[in-house]
Protein backbone atom coordinates (compact mmCIF):
# COMPACT_ATOMS: atom_id res chain seq x y z
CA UNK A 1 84.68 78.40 122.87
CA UNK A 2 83.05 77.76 119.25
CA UNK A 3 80.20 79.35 117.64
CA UNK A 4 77.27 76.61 118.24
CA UNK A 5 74.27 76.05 116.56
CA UNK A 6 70.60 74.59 117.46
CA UNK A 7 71.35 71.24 115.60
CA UNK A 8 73.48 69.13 113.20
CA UNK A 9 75.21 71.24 110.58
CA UNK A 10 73.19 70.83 107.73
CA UNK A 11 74.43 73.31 104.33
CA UNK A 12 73.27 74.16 100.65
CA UNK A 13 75.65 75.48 98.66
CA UNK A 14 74.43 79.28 99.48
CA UNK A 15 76.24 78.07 102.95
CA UNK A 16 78.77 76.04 102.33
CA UNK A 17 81.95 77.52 101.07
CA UNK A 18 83.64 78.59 104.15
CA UNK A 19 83.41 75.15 105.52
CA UNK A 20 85.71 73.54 103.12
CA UNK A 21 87.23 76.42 101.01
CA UNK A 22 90.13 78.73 102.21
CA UNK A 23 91.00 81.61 99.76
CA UNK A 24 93.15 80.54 96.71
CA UNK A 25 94.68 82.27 94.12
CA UNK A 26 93.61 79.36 91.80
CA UNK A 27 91.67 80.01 88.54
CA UNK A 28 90.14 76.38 88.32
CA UNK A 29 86.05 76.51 88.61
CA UNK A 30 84.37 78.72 91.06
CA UNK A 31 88.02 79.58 92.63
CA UNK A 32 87.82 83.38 92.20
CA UNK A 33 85.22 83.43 90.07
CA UNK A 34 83.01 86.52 90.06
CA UNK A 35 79.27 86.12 91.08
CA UNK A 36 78.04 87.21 88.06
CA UNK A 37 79.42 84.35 86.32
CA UNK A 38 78.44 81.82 88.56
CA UNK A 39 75.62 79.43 87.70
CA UNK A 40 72.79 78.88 89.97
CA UNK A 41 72.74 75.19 91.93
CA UNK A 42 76.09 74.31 90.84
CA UNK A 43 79.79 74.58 92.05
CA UNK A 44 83.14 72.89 90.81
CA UNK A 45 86.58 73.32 92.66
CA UNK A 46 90.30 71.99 92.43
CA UNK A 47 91.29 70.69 95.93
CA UNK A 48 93.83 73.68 96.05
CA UNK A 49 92.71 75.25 99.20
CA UNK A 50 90.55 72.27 100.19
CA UNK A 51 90.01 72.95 104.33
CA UNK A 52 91.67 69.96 106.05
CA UNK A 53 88.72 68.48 107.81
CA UNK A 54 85.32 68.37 107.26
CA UNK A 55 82.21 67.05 109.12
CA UNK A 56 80.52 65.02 110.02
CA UNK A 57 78.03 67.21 108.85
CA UNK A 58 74.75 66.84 106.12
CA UNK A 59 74.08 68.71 103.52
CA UNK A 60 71.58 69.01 100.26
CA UNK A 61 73.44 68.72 97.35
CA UNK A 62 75.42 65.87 95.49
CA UNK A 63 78.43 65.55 95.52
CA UNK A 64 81.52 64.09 92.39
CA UNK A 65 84.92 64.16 93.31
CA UNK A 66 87.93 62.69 91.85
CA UNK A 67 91.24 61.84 93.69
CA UNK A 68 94.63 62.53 90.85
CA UNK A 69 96.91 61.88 93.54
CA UNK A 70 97.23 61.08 97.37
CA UNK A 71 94.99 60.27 99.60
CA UNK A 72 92.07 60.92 102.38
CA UNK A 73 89.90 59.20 104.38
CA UNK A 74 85.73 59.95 104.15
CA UNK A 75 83.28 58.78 106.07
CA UNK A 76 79.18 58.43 104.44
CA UNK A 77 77.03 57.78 107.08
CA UNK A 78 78.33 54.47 108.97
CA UNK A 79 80.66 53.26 106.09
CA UNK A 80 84.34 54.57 106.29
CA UNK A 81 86.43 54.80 102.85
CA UNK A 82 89.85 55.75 101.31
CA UNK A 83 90.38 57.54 98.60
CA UNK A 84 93.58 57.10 96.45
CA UNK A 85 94.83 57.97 93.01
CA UNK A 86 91.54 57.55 90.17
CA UNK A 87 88.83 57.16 92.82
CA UNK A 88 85.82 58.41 92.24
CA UNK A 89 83.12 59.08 95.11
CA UNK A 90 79.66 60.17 94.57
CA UNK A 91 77.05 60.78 97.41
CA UNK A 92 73.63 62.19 97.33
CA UNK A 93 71.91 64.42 99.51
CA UNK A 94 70.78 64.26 103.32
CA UNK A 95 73.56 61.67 103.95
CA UNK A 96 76.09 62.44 107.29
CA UNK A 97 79.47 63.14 105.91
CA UNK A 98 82.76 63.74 106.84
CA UNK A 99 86.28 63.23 105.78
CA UNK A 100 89.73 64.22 107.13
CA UNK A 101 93.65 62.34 107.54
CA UNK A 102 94.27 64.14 103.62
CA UNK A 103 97.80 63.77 102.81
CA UNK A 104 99.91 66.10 101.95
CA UNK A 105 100.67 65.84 98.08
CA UNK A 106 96.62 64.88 97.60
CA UNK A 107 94.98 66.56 94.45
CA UNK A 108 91.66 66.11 92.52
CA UNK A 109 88.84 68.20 91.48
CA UNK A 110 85.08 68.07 93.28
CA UNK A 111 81.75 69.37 92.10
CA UNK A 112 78.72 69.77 94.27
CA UNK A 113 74.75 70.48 92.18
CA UNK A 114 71.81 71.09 93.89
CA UNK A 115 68.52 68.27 93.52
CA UNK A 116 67.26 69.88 90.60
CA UNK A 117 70.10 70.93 88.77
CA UNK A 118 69.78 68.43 86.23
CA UNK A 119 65.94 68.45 85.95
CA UNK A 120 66.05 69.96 82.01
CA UNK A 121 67.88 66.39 81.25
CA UNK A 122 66.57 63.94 84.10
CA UNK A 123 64.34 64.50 86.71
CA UNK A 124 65.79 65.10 90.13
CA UNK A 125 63.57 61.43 91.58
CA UNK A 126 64.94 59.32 88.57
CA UNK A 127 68.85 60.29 89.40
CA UNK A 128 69.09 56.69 91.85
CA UNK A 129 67.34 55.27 89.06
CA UNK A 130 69.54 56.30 86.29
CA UNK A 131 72.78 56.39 87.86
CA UNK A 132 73.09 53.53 90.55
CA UNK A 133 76.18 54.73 92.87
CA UNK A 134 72.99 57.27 93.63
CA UNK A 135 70.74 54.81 94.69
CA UNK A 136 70.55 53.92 98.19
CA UNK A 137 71.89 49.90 97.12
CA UNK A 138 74.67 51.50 95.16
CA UNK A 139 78.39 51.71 95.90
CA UNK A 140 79.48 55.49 95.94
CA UNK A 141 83.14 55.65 95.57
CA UNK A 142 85.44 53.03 92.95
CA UNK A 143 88.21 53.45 91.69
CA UNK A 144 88.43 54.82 87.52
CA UNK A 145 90.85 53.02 84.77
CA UNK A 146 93.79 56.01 83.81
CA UNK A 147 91.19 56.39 79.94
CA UNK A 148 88.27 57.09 82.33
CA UNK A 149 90.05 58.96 84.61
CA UNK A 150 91.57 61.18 81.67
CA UNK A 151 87.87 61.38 79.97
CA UNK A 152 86.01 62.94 83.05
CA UNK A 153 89.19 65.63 83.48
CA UNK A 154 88.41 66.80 80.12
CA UNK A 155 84.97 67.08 80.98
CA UNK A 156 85.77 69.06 84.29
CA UNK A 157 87.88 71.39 82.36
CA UNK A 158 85.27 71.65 79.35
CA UNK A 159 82.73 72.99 82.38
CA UNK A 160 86.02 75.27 83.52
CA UNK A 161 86.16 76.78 79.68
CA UNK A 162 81.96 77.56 80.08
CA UNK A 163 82.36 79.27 83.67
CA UNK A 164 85.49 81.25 82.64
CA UNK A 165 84.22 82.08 78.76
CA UNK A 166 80.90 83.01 79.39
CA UNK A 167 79.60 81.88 76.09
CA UNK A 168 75.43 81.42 75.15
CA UNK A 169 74.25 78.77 76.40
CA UNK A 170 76.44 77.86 78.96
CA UNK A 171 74.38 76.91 81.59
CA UNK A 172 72.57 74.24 79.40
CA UNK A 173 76.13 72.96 78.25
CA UNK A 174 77.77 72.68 82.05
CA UNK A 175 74.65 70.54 82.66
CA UNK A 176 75.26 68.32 79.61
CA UNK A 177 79.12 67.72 80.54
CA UNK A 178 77.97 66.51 83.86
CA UNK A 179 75.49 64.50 83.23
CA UNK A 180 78.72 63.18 80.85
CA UNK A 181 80.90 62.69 83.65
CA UNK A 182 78.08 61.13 85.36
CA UNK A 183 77.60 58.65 82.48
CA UNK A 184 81.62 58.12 82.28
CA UNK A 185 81.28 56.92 85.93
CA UNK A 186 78.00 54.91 84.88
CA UNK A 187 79.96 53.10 82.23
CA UNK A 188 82.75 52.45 84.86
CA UNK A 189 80.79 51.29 87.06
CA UNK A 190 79.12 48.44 84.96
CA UNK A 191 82.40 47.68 83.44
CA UNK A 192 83.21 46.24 86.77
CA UNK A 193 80.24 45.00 87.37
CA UNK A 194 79.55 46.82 90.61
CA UNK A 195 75.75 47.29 89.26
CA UNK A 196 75.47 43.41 89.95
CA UNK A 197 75.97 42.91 93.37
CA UNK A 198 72.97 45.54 94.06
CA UNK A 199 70.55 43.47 92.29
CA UNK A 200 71.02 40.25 93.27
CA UNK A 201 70.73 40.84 96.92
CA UNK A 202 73.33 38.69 98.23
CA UNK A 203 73.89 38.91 102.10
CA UNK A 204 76.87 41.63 101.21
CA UNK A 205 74.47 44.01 99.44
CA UNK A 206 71.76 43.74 101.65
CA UNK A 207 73.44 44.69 104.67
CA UNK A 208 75.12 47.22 101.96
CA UNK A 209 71.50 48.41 101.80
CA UNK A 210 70.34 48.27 105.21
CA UNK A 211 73.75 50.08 106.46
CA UNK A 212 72.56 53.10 104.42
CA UNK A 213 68.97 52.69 105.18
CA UNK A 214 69.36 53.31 108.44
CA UNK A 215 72.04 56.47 107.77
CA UNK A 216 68.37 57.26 105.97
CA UNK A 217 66.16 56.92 108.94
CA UNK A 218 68.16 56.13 112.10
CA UNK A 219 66.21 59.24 113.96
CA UNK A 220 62.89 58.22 113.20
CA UNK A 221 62.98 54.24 112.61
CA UNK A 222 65.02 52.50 115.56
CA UNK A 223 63.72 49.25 115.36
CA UNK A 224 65.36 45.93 113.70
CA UNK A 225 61.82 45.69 112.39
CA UNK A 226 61.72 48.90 110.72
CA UNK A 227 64.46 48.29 108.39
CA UNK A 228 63.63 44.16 107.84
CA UNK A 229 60.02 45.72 106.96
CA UNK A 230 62.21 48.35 104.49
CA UNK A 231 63.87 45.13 102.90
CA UNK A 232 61.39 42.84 103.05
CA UNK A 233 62.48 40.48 105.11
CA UNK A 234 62.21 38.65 108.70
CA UNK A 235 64.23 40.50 111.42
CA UNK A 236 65.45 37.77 112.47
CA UNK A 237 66.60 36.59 108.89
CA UNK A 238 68.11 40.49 109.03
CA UNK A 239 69.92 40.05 112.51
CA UNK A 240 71.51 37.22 111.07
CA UNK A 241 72.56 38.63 107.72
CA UNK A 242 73.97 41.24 109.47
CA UNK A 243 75.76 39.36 112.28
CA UNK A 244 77.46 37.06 109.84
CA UNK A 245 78.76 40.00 107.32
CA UNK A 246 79.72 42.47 110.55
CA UNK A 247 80.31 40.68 113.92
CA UNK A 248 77.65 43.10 115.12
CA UNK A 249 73.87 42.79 115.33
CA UNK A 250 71.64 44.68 113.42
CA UNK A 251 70.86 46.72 116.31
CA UNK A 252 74.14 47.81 117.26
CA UNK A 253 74.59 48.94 113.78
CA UNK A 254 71.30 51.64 114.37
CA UNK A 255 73.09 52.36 117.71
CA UNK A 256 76.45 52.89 115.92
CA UNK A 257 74.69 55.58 113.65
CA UNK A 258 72.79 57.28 116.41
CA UNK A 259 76.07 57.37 118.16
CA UNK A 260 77.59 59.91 115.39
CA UNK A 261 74.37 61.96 115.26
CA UNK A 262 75.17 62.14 119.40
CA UNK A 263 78.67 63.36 118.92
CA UNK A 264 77.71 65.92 116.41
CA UNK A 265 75.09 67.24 118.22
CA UNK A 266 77.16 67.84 121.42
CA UNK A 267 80.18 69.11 119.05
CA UNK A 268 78.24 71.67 116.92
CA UNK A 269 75.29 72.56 119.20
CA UNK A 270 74.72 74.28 121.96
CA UNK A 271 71.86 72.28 123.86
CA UNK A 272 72.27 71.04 126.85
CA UNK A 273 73.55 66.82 127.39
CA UNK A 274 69.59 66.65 128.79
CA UNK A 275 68.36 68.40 125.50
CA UNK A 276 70.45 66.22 123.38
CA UNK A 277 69.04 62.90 125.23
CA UNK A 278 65.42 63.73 125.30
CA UNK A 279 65.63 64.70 121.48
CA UNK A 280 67.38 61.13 119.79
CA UNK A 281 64.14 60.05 121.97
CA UNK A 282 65.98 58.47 125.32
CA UNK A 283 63.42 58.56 128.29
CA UNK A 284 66.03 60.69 130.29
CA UNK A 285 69.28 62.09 130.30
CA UNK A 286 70.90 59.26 132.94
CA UNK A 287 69.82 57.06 129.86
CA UNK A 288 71.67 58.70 127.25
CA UNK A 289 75.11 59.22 129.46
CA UNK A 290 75.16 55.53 129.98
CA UNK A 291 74.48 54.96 126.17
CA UNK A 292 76.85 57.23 124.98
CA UNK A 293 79.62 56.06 127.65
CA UNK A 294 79.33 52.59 126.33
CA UNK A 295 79.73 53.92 122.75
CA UNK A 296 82.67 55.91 123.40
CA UNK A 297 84.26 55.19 127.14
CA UNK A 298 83.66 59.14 127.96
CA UNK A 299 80.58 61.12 129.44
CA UNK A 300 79.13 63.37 127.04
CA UNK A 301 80.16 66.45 128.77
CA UNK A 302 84.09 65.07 128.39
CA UNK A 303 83.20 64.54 124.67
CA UNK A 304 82.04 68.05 124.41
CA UNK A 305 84.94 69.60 126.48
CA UNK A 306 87.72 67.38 124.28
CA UNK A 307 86.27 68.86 121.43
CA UNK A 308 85.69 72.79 121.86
């Protein structure tokens, strides 16, 4: 039987190491690095000794990584993605996230910085502003061009030179050469114009945006209205956005994400089904069996059972 916990995984980077880090003898990043030379809210790793599976889990740090070679499959909140060689993903904190099926010959690099990491060169609330695969509209993972590619690598191995060398001024510099990388991907970004379909609020990008809203706010807002108010527009003009763009209804797509919160609960915690049910708000627990059974075509106690 596993170690459970009162809720949802949720990590800083303090935490977070022995959930997707086995010992390595690599020499890339924080890999064997001592402690002394680490730098406060801020980690960078090869995916030598990458743990298999991950998640779904939420944690409060970003996150950059870069896919060389192979592949895996990561889920952010409701959307499901595949990496392959030159893609970039970038999520933000809070967000449920999980990813898994990596093949075998997959390599890439990955850093993870805390909110205010980058605060001496951009405040932490103007990140989404600045860089727009952060904001909540954006797109998180693309895919690079082999110069862009090449140009954030020598970055990531520029940061690898200040953690190993110790130099003066090295925490100021590893904060500069990401917010590089972070302007390479910018520049990527815009060069395929992936900036445009978040402004103009076509039916794709809104549901875009109210797909991650509600990976936002699914716990406390479960109302089609909460999220048309969020977007300013009708709920029913939102119903039928959605419907057109997803075969499913607005609704079913809050259900969907309260569906994964459901699953992790009864996989990582240890309350009870009844616990679980009265706290995603259902008025009792027969409520919540027949929800989840319709979700998933097993009882949550079967769920929990398949997956100790």
């Amino acid at each position: 039987m596993k170690s459970r916990k009162d809720d949802i995984p949720r990590y800083d980077l303090d935490q977070f190491k022995h959930i997707h880090r086995e010992d390595t003898p690599s020499t890339f990043g924080y890999s064997n690095l001592e402690k002394l030379a680490r730098i406060p809210g801020f980690e960078m790793y090869s995916s030598e000794g990458l743990i298999g599976a991950v998640g779904p889990l939420k944690s409060d740090f970003y996150r950059v990584s870069v896919t060389v070679q192979g592949t895996l499959d990561m889920q952010i909140g409701l959307d499901h993605y595949k990496h392959q060689p030159r893609t970039i993903s970038l999520t933000y904190p809070n967000q449920i996230f999980a990813k898994n099926n990596i093949s075998p010959d997959a390599f890439g690099y990955y850093m993870l910085f805390s909110s205010d990491f980058l605060n001496s060169i951009i405040p932490s609330v103007k990140i989404g502003e600045e860089f727009p695969f952060y904001d909540v509209s954006g797109t998180p993972l693309f895919r690079l061009s082999e110069s862009e590619m090449d140009n954030i690598i020598q970055l990531l191995f520029r940061i690898n030179d200040e953690l190993r060398n110790q130099d003066t001024g090295r925490q100021k510099a590893i904060q500069m050469y990401l917010y590089l990388i972070l302007l390479e991907a910018k520049r990527s970004y815009e060069r395929q114009q992936l900036h445009i379909g978040a402004e103009q609020q076509d039916s794709s990008a809104m549901v875009s945006r109210f797909r991650k809203l509600v990976g936002m706010h699914y716990l406390t807002k479960r109302q089609v209205t909460d999220y048309a108010e969020l977007l300013a527009v009708s709920p029913n003009h939102l119903n039928r956005v959605v419907k057109t763009v997803t075969a499913k209804t607005a609704s079913d797509t809050i259900k969907d994400m309260l569906l994964i919160e459901a699953k992790s609960l009864l996989k990582y915690t240890d309350q009870t089904v009844a616990e679980i049910a009265y706290k995603l708000d259902f008025s009792d627990p027969a409520s919540f069996n027949r929800f989840f059974k319709a979700g998933t075509q097993e009882t949550p106690m079967l769920y929990r059972t398949k997956h100790d």
